[in-house]
PDB file of N, CA and C in Angstrom:
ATOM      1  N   UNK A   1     115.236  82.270  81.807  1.00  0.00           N
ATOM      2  CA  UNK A   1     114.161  83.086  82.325  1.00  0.00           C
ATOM      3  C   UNK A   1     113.757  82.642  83.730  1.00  0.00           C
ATOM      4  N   UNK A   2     113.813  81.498  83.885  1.00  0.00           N
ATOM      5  CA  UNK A   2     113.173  81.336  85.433  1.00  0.00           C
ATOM      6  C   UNK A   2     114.073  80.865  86.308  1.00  0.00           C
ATOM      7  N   UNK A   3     115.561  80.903  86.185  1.00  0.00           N
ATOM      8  CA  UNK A   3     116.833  80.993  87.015  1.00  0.00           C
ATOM      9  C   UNK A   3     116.823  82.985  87.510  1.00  0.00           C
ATOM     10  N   UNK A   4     116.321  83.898  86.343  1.00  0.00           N
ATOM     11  CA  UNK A   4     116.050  85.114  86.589  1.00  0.00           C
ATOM     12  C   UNK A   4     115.579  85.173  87.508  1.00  0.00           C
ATOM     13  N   UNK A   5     113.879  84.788  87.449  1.00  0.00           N
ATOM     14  CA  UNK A   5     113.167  84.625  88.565  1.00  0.00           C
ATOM     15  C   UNK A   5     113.386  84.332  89.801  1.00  0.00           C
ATOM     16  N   UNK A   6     114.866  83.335  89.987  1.00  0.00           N
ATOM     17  CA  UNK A   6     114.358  82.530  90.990  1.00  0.00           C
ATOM     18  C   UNK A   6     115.489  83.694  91.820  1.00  0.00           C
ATOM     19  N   UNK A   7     116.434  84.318  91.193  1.00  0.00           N
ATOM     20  CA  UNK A   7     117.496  85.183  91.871  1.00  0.00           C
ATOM     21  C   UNK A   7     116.782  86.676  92.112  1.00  0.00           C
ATOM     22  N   UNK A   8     115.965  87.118  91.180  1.00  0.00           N
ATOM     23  CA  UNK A   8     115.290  88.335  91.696  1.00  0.00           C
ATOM     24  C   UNK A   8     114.469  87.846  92.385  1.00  0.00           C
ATOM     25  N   UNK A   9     113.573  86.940  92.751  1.00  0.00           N
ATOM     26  CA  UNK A   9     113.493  86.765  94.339  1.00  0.00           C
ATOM     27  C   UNK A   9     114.044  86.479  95.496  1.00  0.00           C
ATOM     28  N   UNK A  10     115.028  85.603  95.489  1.00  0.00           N
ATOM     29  CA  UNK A  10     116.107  85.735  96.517  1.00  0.00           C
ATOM     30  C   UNK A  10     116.536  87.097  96.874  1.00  0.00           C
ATOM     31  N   UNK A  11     116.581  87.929  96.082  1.00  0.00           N
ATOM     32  CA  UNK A  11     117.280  89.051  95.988  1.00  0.00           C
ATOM     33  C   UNK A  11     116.228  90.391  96.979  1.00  0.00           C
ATOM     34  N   UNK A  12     115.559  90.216  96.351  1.00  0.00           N
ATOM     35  CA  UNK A  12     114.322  91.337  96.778  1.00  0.00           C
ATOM     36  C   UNK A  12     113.286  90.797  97.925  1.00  0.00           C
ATOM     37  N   UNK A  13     113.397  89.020  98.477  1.00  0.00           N
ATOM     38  CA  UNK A  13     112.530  88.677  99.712  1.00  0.00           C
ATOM     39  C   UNK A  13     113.525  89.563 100.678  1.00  0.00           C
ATOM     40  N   UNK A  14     114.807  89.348 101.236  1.00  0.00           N
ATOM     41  CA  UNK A  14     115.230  89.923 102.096  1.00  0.00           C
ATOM     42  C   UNK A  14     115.046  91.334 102.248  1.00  0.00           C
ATOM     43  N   UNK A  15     114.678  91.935 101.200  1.00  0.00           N
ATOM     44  CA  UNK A  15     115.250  93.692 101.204  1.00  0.00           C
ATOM     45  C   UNK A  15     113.456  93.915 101.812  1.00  0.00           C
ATOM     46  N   UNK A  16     112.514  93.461 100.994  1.00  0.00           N
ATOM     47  CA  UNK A  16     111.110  93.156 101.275  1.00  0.00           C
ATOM     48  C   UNK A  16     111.116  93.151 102.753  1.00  0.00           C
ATOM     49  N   UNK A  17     111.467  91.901 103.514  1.00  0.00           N
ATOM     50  CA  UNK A  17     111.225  91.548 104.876  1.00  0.00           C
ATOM     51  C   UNK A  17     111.658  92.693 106.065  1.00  0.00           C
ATOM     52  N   UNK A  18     112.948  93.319 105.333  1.00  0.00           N
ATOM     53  CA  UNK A  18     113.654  94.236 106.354  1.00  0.00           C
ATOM     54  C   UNK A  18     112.880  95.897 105.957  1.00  0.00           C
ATOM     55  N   UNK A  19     112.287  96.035 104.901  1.00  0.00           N
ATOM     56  CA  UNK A  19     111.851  97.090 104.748  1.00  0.00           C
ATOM     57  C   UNK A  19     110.305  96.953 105.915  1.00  0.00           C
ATOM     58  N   UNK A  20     109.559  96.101 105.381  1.00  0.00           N
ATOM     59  CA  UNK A  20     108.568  95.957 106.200  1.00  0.00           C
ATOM     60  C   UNK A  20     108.615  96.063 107.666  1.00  0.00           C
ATOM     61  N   UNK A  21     109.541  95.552 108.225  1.00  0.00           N
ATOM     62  CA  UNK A  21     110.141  95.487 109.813  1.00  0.00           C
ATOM     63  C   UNK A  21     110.319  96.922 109.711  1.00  0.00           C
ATOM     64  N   UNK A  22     111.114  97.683 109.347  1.00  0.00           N
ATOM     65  CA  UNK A  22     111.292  99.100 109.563  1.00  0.00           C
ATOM     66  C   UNK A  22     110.163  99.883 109.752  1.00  0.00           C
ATOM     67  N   UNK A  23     109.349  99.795 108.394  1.00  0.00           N
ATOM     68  CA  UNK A  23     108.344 101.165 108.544  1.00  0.00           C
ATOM     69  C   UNK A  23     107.452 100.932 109.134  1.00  0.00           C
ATOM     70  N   UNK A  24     107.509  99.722 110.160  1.00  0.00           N
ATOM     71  CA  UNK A  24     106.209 100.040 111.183  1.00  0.00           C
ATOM     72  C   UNK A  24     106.113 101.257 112.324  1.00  0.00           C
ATOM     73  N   UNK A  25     105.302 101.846 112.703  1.00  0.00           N
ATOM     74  CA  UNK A  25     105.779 102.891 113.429  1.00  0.00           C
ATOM     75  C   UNK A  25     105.285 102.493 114.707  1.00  0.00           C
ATOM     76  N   UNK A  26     104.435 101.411 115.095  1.00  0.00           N
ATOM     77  CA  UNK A  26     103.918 101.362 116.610  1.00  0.00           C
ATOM     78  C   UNK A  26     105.189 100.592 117.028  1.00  0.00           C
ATOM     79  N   UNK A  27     105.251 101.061 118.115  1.00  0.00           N
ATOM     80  CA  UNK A  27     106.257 100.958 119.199  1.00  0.00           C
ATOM     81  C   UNK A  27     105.045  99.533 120.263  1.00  0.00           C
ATOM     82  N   UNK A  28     106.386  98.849 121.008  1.00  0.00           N
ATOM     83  CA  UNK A  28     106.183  97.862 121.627  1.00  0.00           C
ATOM     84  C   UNK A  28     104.927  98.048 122.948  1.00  0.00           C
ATOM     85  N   UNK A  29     105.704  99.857 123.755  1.00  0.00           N
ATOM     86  CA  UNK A  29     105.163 100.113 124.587  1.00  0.00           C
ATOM     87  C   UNK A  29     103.530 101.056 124.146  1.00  0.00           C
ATOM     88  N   UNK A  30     103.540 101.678 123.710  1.00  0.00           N
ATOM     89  CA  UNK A  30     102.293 101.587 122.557  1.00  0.00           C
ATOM     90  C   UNK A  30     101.094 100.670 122.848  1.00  0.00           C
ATOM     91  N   UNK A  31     101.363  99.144 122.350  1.00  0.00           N
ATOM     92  CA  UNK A  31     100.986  98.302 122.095  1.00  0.00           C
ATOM     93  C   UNK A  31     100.184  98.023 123.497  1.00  0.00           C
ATOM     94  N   UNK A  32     100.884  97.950 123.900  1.00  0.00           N
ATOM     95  CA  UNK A  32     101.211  97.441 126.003  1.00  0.00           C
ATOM     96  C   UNK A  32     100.151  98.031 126.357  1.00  0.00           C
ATOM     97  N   UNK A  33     100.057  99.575 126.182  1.00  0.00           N
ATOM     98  CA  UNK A  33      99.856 100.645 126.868  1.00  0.00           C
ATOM     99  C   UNK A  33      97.799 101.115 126.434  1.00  0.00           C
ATOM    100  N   UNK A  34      97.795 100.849 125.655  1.00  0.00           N
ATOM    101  CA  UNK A  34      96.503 100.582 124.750  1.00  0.00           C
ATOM    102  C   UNK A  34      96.436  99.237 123.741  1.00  0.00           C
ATOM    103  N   UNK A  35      96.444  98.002 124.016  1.00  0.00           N
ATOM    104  CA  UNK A  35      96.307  97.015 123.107  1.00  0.00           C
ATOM    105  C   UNK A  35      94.667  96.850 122.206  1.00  0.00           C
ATOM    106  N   UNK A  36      93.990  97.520 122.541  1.00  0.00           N
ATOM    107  CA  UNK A  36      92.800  97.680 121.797  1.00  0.00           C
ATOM    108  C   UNK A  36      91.837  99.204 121.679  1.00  0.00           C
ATOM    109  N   UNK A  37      92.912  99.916 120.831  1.00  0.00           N
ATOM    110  CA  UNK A  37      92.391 101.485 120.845  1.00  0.00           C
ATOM    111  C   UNK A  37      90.887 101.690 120.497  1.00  0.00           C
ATOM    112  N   UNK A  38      90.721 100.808 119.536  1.00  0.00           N
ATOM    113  CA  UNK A  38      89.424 100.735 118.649  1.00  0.00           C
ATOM    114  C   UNK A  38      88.130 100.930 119.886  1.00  0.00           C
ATOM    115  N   UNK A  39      88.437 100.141 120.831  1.00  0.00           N
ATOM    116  CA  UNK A  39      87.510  99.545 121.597  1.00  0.00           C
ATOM    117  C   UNK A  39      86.733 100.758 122.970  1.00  0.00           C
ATOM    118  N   UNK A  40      85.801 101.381 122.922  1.00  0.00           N
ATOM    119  CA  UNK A  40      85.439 101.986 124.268  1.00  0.00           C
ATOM    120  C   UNK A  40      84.610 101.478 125.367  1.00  0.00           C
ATOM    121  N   UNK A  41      84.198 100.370 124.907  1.00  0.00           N
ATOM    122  CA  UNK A  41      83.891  99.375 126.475  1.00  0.00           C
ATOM    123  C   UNK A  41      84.902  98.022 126.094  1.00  0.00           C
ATOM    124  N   UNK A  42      83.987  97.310 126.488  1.00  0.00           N
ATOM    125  CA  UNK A  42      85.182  95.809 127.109  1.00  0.00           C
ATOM    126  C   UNK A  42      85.080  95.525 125.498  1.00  0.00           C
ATOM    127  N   UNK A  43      83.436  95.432 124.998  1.00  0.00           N
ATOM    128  CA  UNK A  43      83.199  95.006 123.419  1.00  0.00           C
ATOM    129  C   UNK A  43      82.414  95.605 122.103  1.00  0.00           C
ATOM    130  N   UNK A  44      82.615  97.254 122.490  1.00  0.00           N
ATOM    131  CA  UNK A  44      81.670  97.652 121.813  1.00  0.00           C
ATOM    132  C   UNK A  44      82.472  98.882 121.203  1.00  0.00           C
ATOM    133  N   UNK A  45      82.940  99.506 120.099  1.00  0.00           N
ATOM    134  CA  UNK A  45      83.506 100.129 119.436  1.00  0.00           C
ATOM    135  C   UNK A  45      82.677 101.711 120.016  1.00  0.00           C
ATOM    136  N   UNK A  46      83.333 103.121 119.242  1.00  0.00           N
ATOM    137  CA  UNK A  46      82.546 104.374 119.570  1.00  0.00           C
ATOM    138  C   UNK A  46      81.596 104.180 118.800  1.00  0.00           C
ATOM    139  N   UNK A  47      80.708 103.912 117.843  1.00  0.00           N
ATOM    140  CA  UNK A  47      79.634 104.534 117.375  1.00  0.00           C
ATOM    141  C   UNK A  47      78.923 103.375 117.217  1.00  0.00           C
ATOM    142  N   UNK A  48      79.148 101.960 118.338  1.00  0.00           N
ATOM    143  CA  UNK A  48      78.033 101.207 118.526  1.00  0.00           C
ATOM    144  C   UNK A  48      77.612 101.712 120.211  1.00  0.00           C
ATOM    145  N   UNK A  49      78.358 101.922 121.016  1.00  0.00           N
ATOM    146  CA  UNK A  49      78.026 102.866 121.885  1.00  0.00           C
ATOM    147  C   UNK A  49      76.964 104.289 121.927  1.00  0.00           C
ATOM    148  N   UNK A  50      76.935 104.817 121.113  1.00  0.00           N
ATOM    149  CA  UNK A  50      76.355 105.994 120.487  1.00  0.00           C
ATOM    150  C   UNK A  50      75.172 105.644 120.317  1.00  0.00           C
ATOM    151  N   UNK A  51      74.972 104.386 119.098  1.00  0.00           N
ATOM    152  CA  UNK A  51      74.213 104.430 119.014  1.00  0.00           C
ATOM    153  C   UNK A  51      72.821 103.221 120.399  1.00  0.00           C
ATOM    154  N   UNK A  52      73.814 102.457 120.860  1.00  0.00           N
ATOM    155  CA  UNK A  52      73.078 102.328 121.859  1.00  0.00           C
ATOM    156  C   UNK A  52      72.111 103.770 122.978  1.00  0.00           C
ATOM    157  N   UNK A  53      73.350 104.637 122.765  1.00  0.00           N
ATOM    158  CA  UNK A  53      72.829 105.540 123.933  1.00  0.00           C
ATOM    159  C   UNK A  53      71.441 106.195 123.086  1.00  0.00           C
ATOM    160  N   UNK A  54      70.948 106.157 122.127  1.00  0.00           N
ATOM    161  CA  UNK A  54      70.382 107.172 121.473  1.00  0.00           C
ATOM    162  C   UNK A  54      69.332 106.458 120.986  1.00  0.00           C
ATOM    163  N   UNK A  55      69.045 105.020 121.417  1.00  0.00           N
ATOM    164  CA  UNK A  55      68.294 103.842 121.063  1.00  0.00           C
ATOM    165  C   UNK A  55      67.421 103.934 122.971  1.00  0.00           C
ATOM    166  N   UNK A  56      68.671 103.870 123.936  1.00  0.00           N
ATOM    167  CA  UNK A  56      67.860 103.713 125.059  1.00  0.00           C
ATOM    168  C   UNK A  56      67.459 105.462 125.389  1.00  0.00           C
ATOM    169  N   UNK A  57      67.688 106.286 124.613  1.00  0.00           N
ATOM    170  CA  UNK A  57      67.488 107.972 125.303  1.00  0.00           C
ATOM    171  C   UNK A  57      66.117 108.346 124.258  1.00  0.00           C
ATOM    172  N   UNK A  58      65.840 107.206 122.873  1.00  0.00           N
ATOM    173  CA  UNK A  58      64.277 107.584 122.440  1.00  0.00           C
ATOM    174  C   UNK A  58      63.324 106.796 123.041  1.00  0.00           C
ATOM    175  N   UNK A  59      64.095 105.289 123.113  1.00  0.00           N
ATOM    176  CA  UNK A  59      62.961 104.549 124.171  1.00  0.00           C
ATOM    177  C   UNK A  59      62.147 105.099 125.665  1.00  0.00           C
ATOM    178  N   UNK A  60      63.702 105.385 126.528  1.00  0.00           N
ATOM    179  CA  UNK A  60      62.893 106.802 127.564  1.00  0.00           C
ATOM    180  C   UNK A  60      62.029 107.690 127.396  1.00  0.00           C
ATOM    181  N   UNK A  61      62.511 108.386 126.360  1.00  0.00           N
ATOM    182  CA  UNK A  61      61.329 109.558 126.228  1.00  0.00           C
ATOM    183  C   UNK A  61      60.204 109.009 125.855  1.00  0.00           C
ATOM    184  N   UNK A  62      60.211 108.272 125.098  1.00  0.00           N
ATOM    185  CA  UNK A  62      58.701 107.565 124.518  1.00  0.00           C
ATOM    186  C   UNK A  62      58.042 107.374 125.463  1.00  0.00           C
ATOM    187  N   UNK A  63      58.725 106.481 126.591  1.00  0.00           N
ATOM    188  CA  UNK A  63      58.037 105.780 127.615  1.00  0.00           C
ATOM    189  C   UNK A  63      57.664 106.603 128.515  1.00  0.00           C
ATOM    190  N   UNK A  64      58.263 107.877 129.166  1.00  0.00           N
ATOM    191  CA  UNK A  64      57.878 108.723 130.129  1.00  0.00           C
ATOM    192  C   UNK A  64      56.605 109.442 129.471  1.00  0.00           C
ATOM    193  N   UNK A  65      56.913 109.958 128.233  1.00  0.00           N
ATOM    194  CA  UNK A  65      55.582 110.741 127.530  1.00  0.00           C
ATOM    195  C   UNK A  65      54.495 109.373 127.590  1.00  0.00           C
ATOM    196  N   UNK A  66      54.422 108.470 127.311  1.00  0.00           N
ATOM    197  CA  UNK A  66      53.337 107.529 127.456  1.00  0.00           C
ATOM    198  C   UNK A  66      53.124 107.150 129.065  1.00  0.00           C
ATOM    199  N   UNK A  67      53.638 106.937 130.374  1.00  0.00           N
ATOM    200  CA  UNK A  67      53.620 107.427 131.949  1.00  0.00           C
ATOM    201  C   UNK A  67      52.955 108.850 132.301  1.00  0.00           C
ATOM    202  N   UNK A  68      53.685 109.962 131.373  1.00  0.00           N
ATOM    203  CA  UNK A  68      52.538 110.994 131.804  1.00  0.00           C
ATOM    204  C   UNK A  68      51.246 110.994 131.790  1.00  0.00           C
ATOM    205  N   UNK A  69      51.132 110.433 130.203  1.00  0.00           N
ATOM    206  CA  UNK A  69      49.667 110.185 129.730  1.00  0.00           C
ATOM    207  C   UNK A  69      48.592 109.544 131.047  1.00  0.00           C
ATOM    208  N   UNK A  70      49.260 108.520 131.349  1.00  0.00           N
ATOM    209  CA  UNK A  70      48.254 107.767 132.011  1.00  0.00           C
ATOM    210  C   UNK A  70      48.340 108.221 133.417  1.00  0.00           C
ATOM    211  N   UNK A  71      49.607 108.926 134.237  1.00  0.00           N
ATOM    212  CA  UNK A  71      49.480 109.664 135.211  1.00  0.00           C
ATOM    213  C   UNK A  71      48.475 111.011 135.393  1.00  0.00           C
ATOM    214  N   UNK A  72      48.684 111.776 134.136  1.00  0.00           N
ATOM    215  CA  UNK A  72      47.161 112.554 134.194  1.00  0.00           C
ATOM    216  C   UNK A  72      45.811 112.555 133.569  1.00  0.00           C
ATOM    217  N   UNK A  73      45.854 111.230 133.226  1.00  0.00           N
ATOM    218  CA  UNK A  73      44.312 110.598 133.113  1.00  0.00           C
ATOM    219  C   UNK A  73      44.383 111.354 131.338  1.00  0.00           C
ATOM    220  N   UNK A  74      45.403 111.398 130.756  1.00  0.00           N
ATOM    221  CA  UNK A  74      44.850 111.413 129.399  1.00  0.00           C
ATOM    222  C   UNK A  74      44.717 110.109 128.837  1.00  0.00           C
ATOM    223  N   UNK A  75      44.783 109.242 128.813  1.00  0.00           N
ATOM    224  CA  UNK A  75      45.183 107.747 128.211  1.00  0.00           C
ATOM    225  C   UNK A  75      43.717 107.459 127.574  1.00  0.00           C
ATOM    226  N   UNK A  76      43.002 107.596 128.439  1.00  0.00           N
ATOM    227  CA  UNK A  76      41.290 107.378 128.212  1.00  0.00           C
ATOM    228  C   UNK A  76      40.287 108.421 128.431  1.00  0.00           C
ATOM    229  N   UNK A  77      39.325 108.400 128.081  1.00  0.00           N
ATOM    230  CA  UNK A  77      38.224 109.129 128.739  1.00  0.00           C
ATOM    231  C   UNK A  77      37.677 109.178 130.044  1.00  0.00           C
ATOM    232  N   UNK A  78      36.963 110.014 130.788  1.00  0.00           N
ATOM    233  CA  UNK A  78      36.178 109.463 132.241  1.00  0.00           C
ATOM    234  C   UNK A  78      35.528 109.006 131.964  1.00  0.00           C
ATOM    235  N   UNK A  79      35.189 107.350 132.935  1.00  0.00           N
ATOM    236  CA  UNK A  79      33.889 106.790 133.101  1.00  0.00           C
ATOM    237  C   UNK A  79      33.353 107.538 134.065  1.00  0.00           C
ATOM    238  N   UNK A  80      33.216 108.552 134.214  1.00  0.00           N
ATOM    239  CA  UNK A  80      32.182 108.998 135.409  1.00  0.00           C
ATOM    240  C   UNK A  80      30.873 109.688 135.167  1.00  0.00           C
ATOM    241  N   UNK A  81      30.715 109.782 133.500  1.00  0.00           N
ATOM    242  CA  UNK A  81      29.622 110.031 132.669  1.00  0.00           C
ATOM    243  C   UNK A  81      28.363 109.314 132.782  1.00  0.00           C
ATOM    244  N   UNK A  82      27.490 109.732 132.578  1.00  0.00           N
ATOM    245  CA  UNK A  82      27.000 108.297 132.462  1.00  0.00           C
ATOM    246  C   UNK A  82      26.113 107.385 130.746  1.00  0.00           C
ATOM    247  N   UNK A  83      26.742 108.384 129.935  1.00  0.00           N
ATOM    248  CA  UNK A  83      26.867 107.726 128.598  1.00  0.00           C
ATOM    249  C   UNK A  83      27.816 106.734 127.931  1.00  0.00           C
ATOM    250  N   UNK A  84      28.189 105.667 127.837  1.00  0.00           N
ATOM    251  CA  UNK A  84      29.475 104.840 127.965  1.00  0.00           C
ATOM    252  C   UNK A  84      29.839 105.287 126.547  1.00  0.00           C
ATOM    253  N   UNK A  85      31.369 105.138 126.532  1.00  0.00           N
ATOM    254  CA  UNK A  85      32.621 105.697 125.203  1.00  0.00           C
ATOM    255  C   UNK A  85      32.814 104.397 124.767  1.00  0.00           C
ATOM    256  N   UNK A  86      32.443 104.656 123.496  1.00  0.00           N
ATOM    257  CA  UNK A  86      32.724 103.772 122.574  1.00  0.00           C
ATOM    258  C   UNK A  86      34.275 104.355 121.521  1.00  0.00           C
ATOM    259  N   UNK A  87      35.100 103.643 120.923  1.00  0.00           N
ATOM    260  CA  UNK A  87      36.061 103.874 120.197  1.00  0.00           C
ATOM    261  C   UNK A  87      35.524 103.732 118.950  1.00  0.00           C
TER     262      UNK A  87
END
């Protein structure tokens, strides 16, 4: 039984090794030509990109709608009353 063993592996590592070598399908120049497809900046994949953009495009808006505010004097009340505002 384990002289079996030891010849159906001899037998089937080689056929194994050369099958594997075959069905790869990327090509050398491939490789060369794009070595990191995954990647759309230097370190950041597509949909950590994304979601960066959509992290700094709610922070903007937040922040400009809170700039308007205080550009047209909604932020607070007028002190030019002369009853003082309490919260």
């Amino acid at each position: 039984m384990r002289r079996r063993n030891v010849v159906v592996l001899l037998v089937s590592a080689p056929i194994a090794l050369v099958a594997g070598c075959s069905s790869n399908s990327t090509s050398a120049s491939a490789i060369r030509s794009n070595p990191t497809p995954e990647l759309r900046t230097v370190a950041e994949r597509n949909p950590e990109v994304k979601n960066n953009v959509a992290i700094t495009n709610n922070t903007n808006s937040r922040s400009l709608r809170a700039d308007l505010g205080r550009a047209f004097l909604f932020d607070r009340p007028s002190r030019l009353g002369p009853y003082p505002y309490t919260r």
